[in-house]
Protein backbone atom coordinates (compact mmCIF):
# COMPACT_ATOMS: atom_id res chain seq x y z
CA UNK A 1 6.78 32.17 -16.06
CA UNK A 2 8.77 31.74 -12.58
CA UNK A 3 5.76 33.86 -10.96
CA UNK A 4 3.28 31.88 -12.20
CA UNK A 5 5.12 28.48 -10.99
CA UNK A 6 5.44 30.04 -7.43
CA UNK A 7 1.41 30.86 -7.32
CA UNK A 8 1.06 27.09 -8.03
CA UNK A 9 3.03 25.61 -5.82
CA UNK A 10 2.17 27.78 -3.30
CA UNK A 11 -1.68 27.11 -4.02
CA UNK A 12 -0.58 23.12 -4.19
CA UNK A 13 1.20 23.11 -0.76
CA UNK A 14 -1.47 24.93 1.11
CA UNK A 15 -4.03 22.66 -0.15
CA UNK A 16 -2.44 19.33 0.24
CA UNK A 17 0.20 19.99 3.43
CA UNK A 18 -1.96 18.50 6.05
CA UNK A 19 -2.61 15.70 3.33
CA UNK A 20 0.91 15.18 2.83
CA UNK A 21 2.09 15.75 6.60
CA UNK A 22 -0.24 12.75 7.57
CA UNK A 23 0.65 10.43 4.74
CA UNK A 24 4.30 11.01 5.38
CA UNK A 25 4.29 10.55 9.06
CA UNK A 26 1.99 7.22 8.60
CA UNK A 27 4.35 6.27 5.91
CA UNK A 28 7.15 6.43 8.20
CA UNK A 29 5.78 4.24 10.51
CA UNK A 30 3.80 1.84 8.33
CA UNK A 31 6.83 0.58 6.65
CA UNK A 32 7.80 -1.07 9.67
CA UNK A 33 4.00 -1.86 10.01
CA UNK A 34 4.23 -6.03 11.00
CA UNK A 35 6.77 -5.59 13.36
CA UNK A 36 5.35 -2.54 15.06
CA UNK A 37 2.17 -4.28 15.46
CA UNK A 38 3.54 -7.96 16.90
CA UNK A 39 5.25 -5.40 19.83
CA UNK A 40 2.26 -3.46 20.52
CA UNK A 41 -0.21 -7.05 20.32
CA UNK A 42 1.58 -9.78 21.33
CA UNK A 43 -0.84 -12.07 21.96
CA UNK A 44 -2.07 -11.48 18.53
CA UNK A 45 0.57 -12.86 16.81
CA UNK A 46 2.32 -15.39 19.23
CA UNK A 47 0.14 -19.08 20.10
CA UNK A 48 1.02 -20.19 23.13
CA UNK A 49 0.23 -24.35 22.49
CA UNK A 50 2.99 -26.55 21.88
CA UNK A 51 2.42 -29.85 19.81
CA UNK A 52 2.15 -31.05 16.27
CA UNK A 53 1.27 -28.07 13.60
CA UNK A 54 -1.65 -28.16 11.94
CA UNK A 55 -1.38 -27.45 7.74
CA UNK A 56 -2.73 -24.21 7.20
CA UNK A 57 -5.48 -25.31 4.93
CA UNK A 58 -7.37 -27.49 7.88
CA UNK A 59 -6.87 -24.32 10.64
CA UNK A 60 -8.97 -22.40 7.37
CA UNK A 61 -11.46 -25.43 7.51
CA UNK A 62 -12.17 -25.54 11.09
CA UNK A 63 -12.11 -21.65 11.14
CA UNK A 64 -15.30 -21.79 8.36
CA UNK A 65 -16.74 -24.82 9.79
CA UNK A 66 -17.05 -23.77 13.38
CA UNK A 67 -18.51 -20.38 11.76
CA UNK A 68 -20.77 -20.79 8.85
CA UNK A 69 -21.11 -17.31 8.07
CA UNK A 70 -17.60 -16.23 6.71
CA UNK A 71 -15.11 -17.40 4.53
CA UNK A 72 -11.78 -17.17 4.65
CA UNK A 73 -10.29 -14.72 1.71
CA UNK A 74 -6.78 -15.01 2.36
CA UNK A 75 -4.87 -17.64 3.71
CA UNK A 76 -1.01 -17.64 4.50
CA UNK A 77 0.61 -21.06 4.07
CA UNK A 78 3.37 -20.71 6.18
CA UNK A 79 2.36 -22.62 9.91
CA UNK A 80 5.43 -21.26 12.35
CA UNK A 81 5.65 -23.22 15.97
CA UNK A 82 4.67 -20.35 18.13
CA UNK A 83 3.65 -17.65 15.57
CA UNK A 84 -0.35 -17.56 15.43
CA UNK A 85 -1.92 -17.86 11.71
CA UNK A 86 -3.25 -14.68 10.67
CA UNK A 87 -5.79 -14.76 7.59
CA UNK A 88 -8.29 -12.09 6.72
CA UNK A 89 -12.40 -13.45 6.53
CA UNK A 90 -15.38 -12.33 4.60
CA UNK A 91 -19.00 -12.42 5.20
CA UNK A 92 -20.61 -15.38 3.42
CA UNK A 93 -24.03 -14.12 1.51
CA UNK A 94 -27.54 -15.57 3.00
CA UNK A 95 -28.45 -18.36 0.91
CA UNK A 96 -32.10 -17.28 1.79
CA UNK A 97 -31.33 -13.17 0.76
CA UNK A 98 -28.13 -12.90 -0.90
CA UNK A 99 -27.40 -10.86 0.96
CA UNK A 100 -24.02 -10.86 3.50
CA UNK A 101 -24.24 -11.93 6.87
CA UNK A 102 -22.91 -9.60 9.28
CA UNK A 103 -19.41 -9.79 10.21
CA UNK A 104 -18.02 -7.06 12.80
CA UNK A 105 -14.05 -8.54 11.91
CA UNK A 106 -12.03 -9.11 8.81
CA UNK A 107 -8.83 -10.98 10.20
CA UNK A 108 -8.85 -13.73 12.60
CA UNK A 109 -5.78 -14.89 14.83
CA UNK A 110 -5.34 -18.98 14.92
CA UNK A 111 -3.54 -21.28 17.07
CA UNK A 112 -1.40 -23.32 14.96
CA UNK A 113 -1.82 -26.59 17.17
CA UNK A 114 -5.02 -26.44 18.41
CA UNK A 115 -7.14 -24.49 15.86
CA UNK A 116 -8.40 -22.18 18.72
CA UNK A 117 -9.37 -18.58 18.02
CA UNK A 118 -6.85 -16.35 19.39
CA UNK A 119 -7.97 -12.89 18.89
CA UNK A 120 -10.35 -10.93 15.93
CA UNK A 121 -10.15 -7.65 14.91
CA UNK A 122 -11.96 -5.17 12.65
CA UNK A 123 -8.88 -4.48 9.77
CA UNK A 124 -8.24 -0.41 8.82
CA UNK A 125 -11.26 -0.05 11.79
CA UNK A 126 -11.09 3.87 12.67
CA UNK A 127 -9.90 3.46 16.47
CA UNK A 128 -7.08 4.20 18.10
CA UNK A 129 -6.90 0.92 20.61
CA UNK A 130 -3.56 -0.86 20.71
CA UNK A 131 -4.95 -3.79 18.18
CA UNK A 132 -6.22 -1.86 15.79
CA UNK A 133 -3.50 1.24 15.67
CA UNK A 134 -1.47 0.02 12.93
CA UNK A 135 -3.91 -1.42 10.80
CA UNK A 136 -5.95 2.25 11.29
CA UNK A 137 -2.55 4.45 10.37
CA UNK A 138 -2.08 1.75 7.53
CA UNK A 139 -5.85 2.70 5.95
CA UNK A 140 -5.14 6.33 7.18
CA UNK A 141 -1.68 6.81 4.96
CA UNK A 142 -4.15 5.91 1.65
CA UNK A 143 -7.20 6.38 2.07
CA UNK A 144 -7.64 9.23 4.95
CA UNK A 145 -10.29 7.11 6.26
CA UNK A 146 -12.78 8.56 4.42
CA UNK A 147 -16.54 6.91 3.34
CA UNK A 148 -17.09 4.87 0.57
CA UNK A 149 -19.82 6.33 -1.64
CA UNK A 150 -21.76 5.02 -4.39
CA UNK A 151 -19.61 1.27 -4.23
CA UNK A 152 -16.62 4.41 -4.76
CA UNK A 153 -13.59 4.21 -2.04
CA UNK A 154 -13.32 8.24 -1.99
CA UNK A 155 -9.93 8.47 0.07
CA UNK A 156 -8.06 6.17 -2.45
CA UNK A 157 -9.66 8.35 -5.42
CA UNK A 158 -8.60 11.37 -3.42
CA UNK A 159 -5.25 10.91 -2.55
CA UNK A 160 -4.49 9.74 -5.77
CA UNK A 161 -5.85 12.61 -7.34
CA UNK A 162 -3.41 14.01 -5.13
CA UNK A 163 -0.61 11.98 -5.91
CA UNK A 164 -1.06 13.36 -9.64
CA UNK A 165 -1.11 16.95 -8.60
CA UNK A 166 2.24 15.97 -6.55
CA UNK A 167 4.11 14.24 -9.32
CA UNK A 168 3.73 17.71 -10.96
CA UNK A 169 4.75 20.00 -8.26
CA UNK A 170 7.76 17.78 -8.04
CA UNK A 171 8.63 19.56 -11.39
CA UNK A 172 7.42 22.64 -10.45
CA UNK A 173 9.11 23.00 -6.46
CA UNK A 174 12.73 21.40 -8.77
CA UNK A 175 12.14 24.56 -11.70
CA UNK A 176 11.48 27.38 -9.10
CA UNK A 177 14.12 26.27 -7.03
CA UNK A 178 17.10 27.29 -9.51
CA UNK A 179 16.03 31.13 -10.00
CA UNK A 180 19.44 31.37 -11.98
CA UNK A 181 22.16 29.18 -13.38
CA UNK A 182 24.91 31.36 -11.39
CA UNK A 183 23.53 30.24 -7.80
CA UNK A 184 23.03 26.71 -8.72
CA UNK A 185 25.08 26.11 -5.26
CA UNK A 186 22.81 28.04 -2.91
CA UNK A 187 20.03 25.77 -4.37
CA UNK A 188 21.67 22.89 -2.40
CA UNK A 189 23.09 24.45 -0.11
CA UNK A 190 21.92 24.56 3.67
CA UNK A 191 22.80 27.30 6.22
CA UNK A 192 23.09 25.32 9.47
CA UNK A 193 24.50 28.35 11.02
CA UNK A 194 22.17 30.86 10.23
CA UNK A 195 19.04 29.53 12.24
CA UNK A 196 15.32 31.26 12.37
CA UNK A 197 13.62 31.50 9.25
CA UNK A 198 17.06 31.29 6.94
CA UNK A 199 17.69 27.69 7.79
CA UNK A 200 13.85 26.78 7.75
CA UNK A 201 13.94 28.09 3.99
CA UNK A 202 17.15 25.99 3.20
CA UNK A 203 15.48 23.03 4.62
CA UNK A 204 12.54 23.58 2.07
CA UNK A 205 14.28 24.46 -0.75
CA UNK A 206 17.15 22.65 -0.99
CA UNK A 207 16.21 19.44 1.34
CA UNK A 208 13.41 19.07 -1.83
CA UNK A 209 16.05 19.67 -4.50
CA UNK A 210 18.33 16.72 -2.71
CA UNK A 211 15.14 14.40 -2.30
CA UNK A 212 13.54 15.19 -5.77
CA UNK A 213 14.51 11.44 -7.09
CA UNK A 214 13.16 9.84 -4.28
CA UNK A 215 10.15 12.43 -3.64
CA UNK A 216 9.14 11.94 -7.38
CA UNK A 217 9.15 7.79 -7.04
CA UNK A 218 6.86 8.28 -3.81
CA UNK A 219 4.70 10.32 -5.40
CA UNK A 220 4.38 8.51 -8.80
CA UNK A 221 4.01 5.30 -7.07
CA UNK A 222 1.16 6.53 -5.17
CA UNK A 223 -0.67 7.66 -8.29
CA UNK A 224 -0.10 3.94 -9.86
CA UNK A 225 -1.40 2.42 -6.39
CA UNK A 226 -4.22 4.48 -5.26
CA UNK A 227 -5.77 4.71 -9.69
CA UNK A 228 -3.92 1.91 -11.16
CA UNK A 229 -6.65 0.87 -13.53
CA UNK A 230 -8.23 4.50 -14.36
CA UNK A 231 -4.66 6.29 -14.78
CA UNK A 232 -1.54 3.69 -14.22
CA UNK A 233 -2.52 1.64 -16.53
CA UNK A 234 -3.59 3.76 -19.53
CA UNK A 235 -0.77 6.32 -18.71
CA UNK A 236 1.94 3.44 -18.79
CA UNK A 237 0.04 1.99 -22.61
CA UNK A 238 0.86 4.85 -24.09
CA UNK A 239 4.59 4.74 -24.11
CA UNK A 240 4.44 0.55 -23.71
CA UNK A 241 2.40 -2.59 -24.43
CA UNK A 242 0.89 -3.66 -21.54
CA UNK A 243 -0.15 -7.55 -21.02
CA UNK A 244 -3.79 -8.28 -19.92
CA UNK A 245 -4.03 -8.56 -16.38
CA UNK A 246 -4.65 -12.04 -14.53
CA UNK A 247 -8.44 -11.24 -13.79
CA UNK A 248 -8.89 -10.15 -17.62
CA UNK A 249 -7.52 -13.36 -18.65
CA UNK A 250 -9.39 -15.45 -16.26
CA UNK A 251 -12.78 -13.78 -17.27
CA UNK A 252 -11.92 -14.80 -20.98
CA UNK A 253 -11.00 -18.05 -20.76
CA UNK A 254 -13.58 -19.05 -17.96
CA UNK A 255 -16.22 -21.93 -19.62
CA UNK A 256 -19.11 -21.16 -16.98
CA UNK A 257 -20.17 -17.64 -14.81
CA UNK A 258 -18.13 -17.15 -11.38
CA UNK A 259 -19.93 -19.49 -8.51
CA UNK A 260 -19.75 -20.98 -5.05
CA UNK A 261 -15.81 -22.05 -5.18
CA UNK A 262 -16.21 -25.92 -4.86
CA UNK A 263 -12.28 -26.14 -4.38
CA UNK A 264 -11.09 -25.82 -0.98
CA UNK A 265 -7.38 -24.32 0.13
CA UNK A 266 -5.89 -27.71 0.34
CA UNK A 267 -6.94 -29.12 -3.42
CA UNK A 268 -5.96 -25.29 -3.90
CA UNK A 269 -2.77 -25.79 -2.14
CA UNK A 270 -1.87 -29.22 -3.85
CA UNK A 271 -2.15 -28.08 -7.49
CA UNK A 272 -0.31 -25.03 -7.20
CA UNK A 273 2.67 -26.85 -6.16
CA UNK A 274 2.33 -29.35 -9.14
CA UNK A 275 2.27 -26.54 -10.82
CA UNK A 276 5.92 -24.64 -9.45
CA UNK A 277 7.05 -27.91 -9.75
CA UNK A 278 6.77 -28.38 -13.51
CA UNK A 279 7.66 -24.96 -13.83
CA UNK A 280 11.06 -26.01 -11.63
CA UNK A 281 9.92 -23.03 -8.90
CA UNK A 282 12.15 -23.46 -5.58
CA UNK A 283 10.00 -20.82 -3.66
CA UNK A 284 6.93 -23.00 -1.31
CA UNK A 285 3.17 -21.12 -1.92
CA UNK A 286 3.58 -18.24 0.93
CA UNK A 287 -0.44 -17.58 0.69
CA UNK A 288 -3.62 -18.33 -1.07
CA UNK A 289 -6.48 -15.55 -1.90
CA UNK A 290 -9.99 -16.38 -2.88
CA UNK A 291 -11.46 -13.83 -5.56
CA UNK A 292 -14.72 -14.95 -4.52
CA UNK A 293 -16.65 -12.68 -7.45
CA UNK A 294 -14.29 -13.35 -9.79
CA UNK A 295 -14.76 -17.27 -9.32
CA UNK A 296 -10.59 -17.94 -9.07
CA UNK A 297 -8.04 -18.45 -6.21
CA UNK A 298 -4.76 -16.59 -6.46
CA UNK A 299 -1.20 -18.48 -5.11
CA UNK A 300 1.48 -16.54 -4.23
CA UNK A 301 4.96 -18.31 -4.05
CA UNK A 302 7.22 -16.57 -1.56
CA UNK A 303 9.11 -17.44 1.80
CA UNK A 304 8.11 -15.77 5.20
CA UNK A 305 8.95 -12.56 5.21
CA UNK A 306 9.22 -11.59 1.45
CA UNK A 307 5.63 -10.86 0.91
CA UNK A 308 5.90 -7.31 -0.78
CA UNK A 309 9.50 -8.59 -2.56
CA UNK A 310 9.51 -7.54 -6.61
CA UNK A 311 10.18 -11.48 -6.98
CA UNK A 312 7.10 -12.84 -6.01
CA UNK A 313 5.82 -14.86 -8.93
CA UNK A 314 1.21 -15.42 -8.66
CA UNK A 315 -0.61 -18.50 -10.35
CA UNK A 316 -4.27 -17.76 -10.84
CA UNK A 317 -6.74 -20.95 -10.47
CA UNK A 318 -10.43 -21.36 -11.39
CA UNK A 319 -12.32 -21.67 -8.18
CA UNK A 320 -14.09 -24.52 -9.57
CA UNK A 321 -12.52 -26.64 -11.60
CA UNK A 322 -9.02 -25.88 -10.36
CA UNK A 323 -7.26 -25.28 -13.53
CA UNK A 324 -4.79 -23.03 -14.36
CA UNK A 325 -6.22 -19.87 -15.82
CA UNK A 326 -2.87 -17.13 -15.67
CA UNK A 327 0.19 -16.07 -13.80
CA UNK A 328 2.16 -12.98 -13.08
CA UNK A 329 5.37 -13.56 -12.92
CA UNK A 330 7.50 -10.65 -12.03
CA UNK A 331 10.47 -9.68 -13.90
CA UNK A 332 8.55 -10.92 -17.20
CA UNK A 333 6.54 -9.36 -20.06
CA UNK A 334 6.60 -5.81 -21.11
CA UNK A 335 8.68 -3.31 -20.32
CA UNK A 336 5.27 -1.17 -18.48
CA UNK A 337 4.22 -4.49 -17.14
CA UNK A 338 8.04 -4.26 -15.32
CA UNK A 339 7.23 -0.71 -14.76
CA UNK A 340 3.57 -1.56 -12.75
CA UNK A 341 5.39 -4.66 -11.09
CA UNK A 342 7.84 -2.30 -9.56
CA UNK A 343 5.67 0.54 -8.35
CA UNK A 344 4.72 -1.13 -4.59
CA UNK A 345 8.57 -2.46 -3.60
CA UNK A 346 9.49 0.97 -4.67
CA UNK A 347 7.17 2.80 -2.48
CA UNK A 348 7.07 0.43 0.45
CA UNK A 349 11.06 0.53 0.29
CA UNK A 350 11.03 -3.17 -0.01
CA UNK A 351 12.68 -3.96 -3.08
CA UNK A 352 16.36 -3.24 -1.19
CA UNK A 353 14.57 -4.63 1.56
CA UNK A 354 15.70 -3.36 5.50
CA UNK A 355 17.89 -0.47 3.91
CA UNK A 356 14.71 0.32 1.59
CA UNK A 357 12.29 0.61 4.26
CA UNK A 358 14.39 2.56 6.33
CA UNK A 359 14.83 5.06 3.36
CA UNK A 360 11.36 5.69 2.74
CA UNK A 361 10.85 5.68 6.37
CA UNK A 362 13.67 9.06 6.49
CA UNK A 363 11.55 10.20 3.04
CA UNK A 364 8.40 9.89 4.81
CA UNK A 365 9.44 12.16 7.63
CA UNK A 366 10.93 13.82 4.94
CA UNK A 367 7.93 14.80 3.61
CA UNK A 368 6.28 15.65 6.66
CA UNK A 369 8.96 18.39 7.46
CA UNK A 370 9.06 19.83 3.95
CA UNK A 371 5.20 19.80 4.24
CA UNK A 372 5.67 21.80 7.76
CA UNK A 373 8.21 24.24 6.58
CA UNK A 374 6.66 25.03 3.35
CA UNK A 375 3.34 26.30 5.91
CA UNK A 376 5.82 28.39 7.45
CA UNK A 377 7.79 29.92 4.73
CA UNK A 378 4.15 30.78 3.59
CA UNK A 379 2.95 32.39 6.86
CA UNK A 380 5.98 34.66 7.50
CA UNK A 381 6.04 35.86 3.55
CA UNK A 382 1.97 36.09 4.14
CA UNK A 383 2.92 38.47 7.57
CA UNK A 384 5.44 40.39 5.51
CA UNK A 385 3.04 41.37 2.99
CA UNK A 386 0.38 42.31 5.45
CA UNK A 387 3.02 44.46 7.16
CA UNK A 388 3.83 46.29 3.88
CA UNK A 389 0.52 46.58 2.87
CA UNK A 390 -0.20 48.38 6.01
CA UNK A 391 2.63 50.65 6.14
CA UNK A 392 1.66 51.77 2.52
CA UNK A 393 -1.97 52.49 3.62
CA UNK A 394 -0.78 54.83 6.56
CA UNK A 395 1.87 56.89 4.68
């Protein structure tokens, strides 16, 4: 049996290390992603007027007014003197073709006083320039970057394909790394002194062993991130009742087909917050989404800064008619729903928020390294048996 379970992960860690050296190294640096990226483009994210603040709904209106061909698709409500507004665009259809207009940008930076157009930017665009590095390692860590084919995002169906294949080598590397009950110790032990390959072993081995909690969250997270509707989803049913989500419910209780949303942000805005009222919320809406196809807005309520947090409760409205149509509110329903809720704080670190994200920050280097060594354990075993095998042959 052992044999067997070294051949696979063996065969798993030569075909995913690069994989998992990249994702852990852009994991690393990706959980500090927003303040990485207001250092390296500062005149992205600061505005440099001074004067009364326009509401964040009427920047979105001028923004689609003095350019007819997008929309805006996300909005963040929170206006901050000095802070630009950053919300993410899409390409309106042609009224004559139905077909989108072309857009070369996805997020748009905004003067909060003036309205002005600070900056654009291509989001997850493959280039290495200063505004678009972190949003290109942020793409990179789940999707590789690679094509979309077919209406199919390939890298996030790859690397969580690979993600599954992980979760089980997390059993595997844990089983093979006890080879008997009597050495238990050595498993998690490391020999600092010893250097050269000795110590590169002991910082496989038994730097996975210590990590295996944490190594087997990242992984299983990834799996309910990258495929949470083809595997998440009907994994989690199995074992618990899972609510409909809030698109599902929309669809059914929806009295006319998804069309041109007639409601802007601000009606948008105004409801929601009738709505958290009645429902005694304290949190303000942090940031509106339009669901364009679906034919609803969704209203996050959160403060600046907690976007990400497990508590961030989501009211779904019909685009049209502006009535309530479902909400997610974490830390309610089913035990899987609680399970699903959790899976993004736990990989992005933020549920113990800074200590979090510097954890999975260590884990994601972490990962890297074990990714590194395991290459290297396999190439001086792989030497050693060419060595043998040669000897043999000449005697």
């Amino acid at each position: 049996m052992r044999p067997l379970l070294v051949r696979l992960h063996r065969w798993f860690g030569l075909t995913a290390a690069v994989f998992l050296f990249v994702s852990g190294l852009t994991g690393s640096i990706i959980a500090w992603n927003h303040e990485i990226d207001a250092w390296l483009n500062p005149g992205f994210f600061t505005a440099p007027t001074t004067g009364p603040l326009l509401s964040a709904a009427e920047l979105a209106a001028r923004l689609e007014k003095a350019e007819p061909r997008l929309r805006v698709r996300y909005l963040p409500l929170a206006v901050e003197p000095g802070k630009a507004l950053l919300v993410y665009v899409e390409a309106r259809p042609d009224p004559q073709t139905g077909i989108p207009h072309p857009l070369a940008y996805s997020q748009v930076a905004l003067d909060p006083v003036s309205g002005a157009v600070l900056g654009r930017r291509d989001w997850g665009k493959f280039s290495l320039a200063r505004e678009n590095l972190l949003p290109f390692l942020y793409k990179l860590h789940y999707s590789l970057h690679l094509p979309t084919v077919a209406g199919r995002e390939t890298g996030t169906l790859f690397m969580g394909g690979l993600a599954i294949a992980w979760v089980i080598d997390c059993f595997v590397a844990l089983w093979i790394s006890f080879p008997s009950l009597r050495s238990w110790r050595q498993s998690f032990a490391f020999r600092w002194k010893a250097g050269g390959y000795r110590f590169k072993f002991d910082l496989h081995r038994s730097g996975g062993v210590w990590l295996f909690p944490l190594l087997l969250v990242l992984a299983a997270s990834s799996v309910a991130m990258n495929l949470r509707d083809p595997v998440a989803r009907p994994f989690v049913s199995l074992f618990s009742k899972l609510s409909p989500s809030p698109f599902e419910v929309a669809a059914r209780q929806r009295t006319q087909p998804p069309g041109p949303a007639m409601l802007g942000y601000a009606a948008i805005e105004v409801r929601a917050r009738q709505e958290a009222e009645r429902r005694g919320w304290r949190r303000p809406p942090g940031g509106i989404f339009a669901a364009s196809q679906a034919g609803l807005y969704g209203v996050g309520f959160f403060a600046p800064g907690e976007e990400g947090s497990l508590g961030t409760p989501w009211l779904y409205f019909d685009a049209n008619d502006g009535r309530l149509l479902a909400s997610e509110i974490p830390g309610q329903g089913t035990r899987g729903d609680l399970v699903l809720q959790a899976m993004y704080p736990l990989h992005s670190g933020r549920i113990l928020g800074i200590p979090g994200r510097i954890l999975v920050s260590v884990c994601g280097l972490a990962v890297a390294g074990l990714s590194l060594t395991g290459l290297v354990i396999w190439a001086r075993k792989r030497r050693a048996r060419q060595s043998k095998a040669l000897k043999a042959r000449l005697v």
